[in-house]
N, C-alpha and C. Protein backbone atom coordinates (compact mmCIF):
# COMPACT_ATOMS: atom_id res chain seq x y z
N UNK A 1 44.30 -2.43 17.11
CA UNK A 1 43.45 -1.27 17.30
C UNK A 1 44.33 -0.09 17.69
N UNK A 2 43.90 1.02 17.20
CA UNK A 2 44.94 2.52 17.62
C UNK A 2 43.88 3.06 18.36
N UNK A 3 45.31 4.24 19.07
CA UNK A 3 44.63 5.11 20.04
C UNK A 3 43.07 6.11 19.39
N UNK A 4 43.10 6.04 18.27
CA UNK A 4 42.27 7.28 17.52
C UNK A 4 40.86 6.33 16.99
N UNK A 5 41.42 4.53 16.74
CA UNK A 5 39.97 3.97 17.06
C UNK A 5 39.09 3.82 18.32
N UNK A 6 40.16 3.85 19.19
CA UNK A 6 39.82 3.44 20.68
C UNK A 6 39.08 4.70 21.35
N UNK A 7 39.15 5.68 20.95
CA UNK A 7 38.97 7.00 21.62
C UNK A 7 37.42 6.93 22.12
N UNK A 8 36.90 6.43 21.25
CA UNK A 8 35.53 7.07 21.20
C UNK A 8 34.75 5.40 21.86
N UNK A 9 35.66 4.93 22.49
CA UNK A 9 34.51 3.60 22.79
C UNK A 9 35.32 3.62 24.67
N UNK A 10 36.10 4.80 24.80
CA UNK A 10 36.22 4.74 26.55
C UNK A 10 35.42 5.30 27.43
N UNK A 11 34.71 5.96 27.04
CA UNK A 11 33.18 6.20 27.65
C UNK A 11 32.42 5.40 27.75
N UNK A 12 31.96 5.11 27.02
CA UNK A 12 30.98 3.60 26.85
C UNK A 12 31.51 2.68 27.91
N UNK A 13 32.62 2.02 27.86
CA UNK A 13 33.42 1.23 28.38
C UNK A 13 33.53 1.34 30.05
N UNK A 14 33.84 2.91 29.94
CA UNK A 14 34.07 2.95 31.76
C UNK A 14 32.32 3.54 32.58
N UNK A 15 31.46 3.10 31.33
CA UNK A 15 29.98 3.58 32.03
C UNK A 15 29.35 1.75 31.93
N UNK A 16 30.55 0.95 31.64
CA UNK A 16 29.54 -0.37 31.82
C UNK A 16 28.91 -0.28 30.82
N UNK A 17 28.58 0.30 29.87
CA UNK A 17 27.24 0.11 28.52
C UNK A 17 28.50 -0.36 27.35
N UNK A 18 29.55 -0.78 27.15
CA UNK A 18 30.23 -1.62 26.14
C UNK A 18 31.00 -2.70 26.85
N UNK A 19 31.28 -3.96 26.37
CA UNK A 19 32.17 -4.87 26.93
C UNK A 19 33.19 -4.41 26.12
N UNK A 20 34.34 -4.42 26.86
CA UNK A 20 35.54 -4.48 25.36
C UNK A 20 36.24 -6.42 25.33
N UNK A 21 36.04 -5.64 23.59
CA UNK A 21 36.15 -7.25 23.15
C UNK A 21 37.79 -7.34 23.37
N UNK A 22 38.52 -8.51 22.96
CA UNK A 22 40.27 -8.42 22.92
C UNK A 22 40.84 -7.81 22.79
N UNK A 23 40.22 -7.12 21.37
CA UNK A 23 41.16 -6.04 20.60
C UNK A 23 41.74 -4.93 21.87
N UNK A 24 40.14 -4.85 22.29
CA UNK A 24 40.31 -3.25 23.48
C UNK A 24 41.34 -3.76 24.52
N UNK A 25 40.92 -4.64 25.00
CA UNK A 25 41.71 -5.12 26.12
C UNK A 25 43.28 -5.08 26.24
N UNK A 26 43.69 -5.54 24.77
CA UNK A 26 45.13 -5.66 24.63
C UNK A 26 45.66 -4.58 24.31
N UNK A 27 44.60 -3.64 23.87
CA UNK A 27 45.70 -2.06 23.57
C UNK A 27 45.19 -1.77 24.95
N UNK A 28 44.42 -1.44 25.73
CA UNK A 28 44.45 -0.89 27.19
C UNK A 28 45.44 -1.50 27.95
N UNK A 29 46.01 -2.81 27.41
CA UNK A 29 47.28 -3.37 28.20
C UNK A 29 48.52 -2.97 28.18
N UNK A 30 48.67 -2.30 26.96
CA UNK A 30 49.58 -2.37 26.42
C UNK A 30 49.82 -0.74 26.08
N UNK A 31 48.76 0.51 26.04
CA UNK A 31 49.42 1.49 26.02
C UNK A 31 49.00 2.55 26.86
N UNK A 32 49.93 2.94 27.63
CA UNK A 32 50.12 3.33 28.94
C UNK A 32 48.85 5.10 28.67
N UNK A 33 48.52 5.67 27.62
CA UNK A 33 47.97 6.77 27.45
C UNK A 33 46.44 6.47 27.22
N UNK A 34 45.99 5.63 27.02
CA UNK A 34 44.01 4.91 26.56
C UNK A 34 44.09 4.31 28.06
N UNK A 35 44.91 3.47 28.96
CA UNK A 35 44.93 3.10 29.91
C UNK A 35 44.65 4.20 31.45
N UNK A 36 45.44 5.11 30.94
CA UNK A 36 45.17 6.47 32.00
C UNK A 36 44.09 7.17 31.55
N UNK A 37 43.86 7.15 30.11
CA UNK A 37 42.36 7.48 30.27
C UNK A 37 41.10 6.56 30.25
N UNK A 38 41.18 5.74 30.25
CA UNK A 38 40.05 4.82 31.09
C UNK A 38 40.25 5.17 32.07
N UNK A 39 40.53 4.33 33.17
CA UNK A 39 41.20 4.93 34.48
C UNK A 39 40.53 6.30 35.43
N UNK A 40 40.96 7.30 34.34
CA UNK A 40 40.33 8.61 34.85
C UNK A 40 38.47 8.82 34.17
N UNK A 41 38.38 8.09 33.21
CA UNK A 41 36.72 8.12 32.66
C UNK A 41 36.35 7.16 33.99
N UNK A 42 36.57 5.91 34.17
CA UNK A 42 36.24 5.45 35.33
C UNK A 42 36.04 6.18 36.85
N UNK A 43 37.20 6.49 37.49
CA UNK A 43 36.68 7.37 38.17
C UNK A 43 35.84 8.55 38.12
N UNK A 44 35.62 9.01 37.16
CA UNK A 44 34.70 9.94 36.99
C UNK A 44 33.22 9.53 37.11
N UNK A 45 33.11 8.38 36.32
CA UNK A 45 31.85 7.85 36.26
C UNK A 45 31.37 7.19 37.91
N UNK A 46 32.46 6.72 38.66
CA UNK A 46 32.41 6.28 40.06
C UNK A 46 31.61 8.11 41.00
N UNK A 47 32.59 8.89 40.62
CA UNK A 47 32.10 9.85 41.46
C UNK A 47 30.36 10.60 41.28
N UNK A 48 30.53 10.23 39.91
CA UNK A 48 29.05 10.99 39.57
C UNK A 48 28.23 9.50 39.73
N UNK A 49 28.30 8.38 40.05
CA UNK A 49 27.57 7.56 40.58
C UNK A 49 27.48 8.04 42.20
N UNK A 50 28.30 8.29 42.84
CA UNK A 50 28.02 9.14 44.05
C UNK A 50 27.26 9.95 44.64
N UNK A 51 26.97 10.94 43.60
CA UNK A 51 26.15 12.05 43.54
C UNK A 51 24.52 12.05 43.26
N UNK A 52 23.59 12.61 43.88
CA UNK A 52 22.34 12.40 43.73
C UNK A 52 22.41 13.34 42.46
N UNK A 53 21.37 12.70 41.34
CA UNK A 53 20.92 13.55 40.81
C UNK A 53 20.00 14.80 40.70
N UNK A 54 20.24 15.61 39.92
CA UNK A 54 19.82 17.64 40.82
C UNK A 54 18.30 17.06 40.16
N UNK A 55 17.38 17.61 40.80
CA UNK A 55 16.13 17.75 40.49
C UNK A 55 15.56 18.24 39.20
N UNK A 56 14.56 18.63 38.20
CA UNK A 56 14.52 19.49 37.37
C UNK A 56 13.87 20.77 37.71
N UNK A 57 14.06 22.00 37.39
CA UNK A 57 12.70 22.70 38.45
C UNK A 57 11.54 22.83 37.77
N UNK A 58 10.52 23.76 38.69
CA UNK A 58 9.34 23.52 38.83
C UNK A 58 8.86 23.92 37.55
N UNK A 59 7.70 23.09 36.84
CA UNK A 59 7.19 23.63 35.76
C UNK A 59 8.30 23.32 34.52
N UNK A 60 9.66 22.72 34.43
CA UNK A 60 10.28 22.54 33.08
C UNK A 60 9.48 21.72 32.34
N UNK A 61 8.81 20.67 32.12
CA UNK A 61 8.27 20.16 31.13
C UNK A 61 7.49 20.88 30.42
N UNK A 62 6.72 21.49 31.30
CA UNK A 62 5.93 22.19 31.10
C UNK A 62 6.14 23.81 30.16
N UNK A 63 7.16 24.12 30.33
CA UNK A 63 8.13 25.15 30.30
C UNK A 63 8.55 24.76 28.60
N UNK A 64 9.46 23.99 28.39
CA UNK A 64 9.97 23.02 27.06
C UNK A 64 9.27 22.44 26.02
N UNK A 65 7.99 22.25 27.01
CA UNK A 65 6.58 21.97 25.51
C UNK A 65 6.24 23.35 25.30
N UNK A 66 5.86 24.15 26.08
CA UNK A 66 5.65 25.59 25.53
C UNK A 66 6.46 26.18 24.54
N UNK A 67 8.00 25.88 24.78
CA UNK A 67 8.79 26.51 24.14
C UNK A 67 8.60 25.44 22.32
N UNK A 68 8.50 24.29 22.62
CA UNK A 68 8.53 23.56 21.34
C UNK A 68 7.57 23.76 20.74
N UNK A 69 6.43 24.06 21.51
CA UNK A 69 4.91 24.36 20.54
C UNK A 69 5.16 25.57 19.90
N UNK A 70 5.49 26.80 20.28
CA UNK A 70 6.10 27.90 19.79
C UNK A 70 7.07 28.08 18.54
N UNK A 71 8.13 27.09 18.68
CA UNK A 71 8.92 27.22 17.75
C UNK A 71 8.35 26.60 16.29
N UNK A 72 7.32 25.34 16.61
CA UNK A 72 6.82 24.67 15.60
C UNK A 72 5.55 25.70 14.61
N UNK A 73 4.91 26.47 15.50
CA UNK A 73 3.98 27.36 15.45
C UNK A 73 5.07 28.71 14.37
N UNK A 74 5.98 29.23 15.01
CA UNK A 74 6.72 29.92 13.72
C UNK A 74 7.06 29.14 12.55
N UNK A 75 7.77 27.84 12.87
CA UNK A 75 7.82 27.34 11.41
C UNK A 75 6.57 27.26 10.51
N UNK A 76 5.86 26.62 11.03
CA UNK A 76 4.08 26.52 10.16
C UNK A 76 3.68 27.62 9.32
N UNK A 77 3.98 28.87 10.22
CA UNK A 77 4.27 30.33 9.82
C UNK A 77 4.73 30.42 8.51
N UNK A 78 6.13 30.31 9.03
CA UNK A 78 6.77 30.61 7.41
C UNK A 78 7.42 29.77 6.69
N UNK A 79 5.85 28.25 6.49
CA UNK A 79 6.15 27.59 5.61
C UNK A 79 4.42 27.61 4.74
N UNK A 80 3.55 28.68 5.87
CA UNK A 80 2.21 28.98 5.03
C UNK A 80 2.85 30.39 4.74
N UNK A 81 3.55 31.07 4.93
CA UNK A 81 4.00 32.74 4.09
C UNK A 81 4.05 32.21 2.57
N UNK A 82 5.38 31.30 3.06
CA UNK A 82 6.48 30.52 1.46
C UNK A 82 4.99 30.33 0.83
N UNK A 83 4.39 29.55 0.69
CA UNK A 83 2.66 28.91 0.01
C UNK A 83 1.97 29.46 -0.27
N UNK A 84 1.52 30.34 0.56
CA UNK A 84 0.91 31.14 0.10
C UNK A 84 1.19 32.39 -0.87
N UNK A 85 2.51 32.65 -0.59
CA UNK A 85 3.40 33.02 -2.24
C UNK A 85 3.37 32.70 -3.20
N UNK A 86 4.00 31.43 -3.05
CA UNK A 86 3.78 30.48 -4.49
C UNK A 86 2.32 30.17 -5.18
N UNK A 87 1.59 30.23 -4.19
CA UNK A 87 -0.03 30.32 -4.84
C UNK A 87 -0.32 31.22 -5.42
N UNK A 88 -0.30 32.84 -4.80
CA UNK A 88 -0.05 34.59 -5.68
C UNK A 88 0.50 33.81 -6.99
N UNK A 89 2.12 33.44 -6.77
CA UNK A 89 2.40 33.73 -7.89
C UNK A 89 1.97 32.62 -9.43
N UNK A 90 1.46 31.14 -9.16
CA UNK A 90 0.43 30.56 -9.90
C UNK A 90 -0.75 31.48 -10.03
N UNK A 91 -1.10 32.03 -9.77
CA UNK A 91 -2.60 32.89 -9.82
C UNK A 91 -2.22 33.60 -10.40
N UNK A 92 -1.34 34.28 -10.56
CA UNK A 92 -0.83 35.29 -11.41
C UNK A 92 -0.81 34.54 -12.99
N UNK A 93 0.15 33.81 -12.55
CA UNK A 93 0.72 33.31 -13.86
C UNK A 93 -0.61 32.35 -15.16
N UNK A 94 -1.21 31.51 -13.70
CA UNK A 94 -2.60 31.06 -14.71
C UNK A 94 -3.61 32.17 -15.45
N UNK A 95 -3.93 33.46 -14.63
CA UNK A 95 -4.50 34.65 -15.25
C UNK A 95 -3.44 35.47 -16.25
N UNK A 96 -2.79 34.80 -16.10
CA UNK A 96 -1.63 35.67 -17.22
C UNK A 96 -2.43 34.78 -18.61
N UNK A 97 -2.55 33.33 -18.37
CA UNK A 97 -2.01 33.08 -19.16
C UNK A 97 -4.12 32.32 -19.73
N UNK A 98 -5.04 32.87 -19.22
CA UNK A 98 -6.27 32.74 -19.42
C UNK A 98 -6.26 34.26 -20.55
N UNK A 99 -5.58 35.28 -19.79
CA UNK A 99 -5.79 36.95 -21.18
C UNK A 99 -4.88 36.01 -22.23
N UNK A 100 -3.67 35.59 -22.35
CA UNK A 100 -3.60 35.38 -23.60
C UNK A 100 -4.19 34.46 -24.44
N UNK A 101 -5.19 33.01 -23.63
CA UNK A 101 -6.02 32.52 -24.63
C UNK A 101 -7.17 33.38 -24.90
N UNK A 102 -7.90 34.19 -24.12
CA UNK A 102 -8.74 34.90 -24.84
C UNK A 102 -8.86 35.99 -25.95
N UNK A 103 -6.67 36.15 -26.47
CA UNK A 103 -6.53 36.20 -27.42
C UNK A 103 -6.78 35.53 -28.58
N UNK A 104 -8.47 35.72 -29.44
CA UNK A 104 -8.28 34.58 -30.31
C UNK A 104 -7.17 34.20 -31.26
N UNK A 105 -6.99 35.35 -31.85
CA UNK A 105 -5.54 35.64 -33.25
C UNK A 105 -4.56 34.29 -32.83
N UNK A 106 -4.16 35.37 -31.28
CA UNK A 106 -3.10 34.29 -30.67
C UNK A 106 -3.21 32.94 -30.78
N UNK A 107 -4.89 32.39 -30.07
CA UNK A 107 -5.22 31.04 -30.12
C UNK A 107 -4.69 30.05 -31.84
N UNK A 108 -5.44 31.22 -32.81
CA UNK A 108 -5.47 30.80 -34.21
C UNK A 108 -3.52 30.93 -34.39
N UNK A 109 -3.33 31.17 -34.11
CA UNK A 109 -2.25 31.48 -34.47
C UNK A 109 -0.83 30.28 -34.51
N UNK A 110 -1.15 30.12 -32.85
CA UNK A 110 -0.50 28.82 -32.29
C UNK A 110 -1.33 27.61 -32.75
N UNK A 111 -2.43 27.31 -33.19
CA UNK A 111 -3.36 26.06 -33.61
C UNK A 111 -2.62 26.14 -35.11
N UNK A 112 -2.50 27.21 -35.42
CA UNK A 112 -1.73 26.81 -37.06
C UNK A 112 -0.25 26.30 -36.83
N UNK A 113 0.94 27.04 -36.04
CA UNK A 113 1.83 26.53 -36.04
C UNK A 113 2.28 25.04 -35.64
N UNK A 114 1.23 24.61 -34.35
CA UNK A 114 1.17 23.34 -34.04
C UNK A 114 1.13 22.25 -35.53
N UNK A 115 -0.12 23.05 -36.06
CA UNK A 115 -0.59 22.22 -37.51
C UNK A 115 0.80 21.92 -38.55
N UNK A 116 1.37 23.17 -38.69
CA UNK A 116 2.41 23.18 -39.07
C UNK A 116 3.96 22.23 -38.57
N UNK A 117 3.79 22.30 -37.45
CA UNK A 117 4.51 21.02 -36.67
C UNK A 117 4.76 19.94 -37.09
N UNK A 118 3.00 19.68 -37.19
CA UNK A 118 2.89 18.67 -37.06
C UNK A 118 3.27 18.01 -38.22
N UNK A 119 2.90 18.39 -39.49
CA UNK A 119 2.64 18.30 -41.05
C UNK A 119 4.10 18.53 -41.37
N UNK A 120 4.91 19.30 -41.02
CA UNK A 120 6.49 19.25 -41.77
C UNK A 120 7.57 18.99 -40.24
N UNK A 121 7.82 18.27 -40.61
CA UNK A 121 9.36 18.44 -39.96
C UNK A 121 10.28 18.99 -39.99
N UNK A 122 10.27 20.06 -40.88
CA UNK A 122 11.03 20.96 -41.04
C UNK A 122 11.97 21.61 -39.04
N UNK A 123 12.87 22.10 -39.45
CA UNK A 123 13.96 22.35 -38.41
C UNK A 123 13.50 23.83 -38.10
N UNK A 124 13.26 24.56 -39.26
CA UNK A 124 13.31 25.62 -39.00
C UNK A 124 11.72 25.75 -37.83
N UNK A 125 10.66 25.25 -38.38
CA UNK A 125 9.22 24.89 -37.89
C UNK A 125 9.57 24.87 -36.41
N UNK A 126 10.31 23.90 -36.27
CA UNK A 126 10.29 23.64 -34.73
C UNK A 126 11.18 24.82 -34.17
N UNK A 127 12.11 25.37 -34.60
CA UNK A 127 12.99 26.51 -34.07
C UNK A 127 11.79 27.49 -33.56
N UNK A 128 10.79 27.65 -34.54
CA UNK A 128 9.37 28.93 -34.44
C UNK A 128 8.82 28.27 -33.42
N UNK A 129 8.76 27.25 -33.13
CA UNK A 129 7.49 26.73 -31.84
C UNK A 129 8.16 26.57 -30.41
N UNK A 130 9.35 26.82 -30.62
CA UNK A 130 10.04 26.61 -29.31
C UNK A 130 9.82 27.61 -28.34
N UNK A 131 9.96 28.92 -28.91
CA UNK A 131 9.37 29.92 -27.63
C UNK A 131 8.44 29.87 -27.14
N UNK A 132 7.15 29.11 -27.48
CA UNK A 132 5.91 29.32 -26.54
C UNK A 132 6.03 28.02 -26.12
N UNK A 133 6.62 26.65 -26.34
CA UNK A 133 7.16 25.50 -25.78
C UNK A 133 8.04 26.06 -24.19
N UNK A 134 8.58 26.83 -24.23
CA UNK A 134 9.60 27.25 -23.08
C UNK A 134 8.10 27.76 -21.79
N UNK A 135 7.39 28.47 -22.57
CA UNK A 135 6.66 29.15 -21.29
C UNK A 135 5.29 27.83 -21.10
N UNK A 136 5.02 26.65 -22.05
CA UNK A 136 4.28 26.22 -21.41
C UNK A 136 5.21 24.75 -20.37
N UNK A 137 6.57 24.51 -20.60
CA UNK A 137 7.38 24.06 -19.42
C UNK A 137 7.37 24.48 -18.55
N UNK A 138 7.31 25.94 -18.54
CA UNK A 138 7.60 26.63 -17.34
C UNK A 138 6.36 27.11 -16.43
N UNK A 139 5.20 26.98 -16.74
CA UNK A 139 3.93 27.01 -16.22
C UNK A 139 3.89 25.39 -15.67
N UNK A 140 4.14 24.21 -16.02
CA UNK A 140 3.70 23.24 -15.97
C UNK A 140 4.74 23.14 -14.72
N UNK A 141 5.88 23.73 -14.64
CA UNK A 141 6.92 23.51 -14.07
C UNK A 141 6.25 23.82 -12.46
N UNK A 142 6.09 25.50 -12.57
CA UNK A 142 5.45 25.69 -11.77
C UNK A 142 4.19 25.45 -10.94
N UNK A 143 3.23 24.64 -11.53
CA UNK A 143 2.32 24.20 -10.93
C UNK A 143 2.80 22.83 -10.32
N UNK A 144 3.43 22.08 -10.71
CA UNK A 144 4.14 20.97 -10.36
C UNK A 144 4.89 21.67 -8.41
N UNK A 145 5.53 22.56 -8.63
CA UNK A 145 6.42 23.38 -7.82
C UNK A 145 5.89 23.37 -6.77
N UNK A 146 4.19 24.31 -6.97
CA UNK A 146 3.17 24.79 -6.14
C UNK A 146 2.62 23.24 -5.59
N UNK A 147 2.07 22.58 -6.04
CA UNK A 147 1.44 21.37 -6.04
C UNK A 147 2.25 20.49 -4.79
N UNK A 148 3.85 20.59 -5.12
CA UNK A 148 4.36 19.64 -4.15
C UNK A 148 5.02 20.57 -2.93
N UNK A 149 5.18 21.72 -3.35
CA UNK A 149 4.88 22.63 -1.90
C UNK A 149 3.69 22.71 -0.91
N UNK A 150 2.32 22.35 -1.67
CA UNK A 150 1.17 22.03 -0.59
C UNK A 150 0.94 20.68 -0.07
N UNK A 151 1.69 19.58 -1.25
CA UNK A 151 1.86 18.14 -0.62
C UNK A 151 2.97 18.36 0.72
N UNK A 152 4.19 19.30 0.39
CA UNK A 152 4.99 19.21 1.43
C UNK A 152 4.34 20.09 2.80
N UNK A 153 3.70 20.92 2.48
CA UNK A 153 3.48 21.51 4.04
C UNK A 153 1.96 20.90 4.44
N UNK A 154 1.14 19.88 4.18
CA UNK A 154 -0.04 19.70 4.71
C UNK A 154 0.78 18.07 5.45
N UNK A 155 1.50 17.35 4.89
CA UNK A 155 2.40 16.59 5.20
C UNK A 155 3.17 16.69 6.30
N UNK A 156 3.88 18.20 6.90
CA UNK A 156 4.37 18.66 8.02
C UNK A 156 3.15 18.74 8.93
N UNK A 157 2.01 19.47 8.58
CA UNK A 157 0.82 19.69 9.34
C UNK A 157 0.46 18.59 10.14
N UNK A 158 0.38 17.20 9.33
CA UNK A 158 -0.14 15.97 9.71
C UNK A 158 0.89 15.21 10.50
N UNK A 159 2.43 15.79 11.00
CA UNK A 159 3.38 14.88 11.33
C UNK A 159 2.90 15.43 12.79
């Protein structure tokens, strides 16, 4: 065992909450620098066993839940701001996208190219259908987005 594994288990050790197994034992035997610091973690832990512990004052619990209810109360905040954003901006985007079906042309338009899709395989066909393919990913995307942003903050609500 080295000094740089040993480091972090001489606290433990000189508070009684670790046994050291061999390994520890024989490098605390054996090197004169983990040995002086046990030693001095030990006495330390001896003197503050000495010492009464300080009181807390008046009203801290009380004091520390206030402060935690507070801080939780801003987050809630501005994790219903964030949501309620993302909802604007679905609302937007679904009324965006209700004016362009009540474009009939449009409707007829895309019902033919689909048809067309469907009926040729042509390369070029699908090159033409890809731009309105992009914005209905990206609507779907976004409601997906919105959807698990209200799974995620009613989820915080309930923790």
């Amino acid at each position: 065992m080295t000094c740089k594994e040993l480091t972090e288990f001489i606290e433990p050790v000189a508070a009684g909450d670790l046994e050291p197994d061999a390994g520890m034992r024989a490098h605390f035997e054996t090197c004169p620098r983990c040995a002086s610091a046990l030693a001095s973690a030990r006495r330390l832990e001896a003197a503050l066993a000495g010492q009464e512990a300080p009181q807390a004052p008046a009203r801290f619990a009380s004091l520390v839940l206030q402060r935690v209810r507070r801080e939780r109360w801003r987050m809630e905040q501005n994790v219903d701001r964030l949501f309620n954003l993302a909802i604007v901006a679905a609302l937007l985007i679904v009324a965006a996208g209700v004016l362009a079906l009540m474009n009939l042309s449009g409707v007829i338009a895309s019902a033919s190219e689909a048809w067309t899709l469907m009926s040729s395989v042509s390369g070029a066909v699908a090159r033409a259908a890809m731009p309105s393919m992009d914005t209905y990913i990206a609507a779907g995307g976004l409601l997906a987005t919105a959807l698990g942003m209200w799974w995620w903050a009613e989820r915080r609500l309930s923790l």
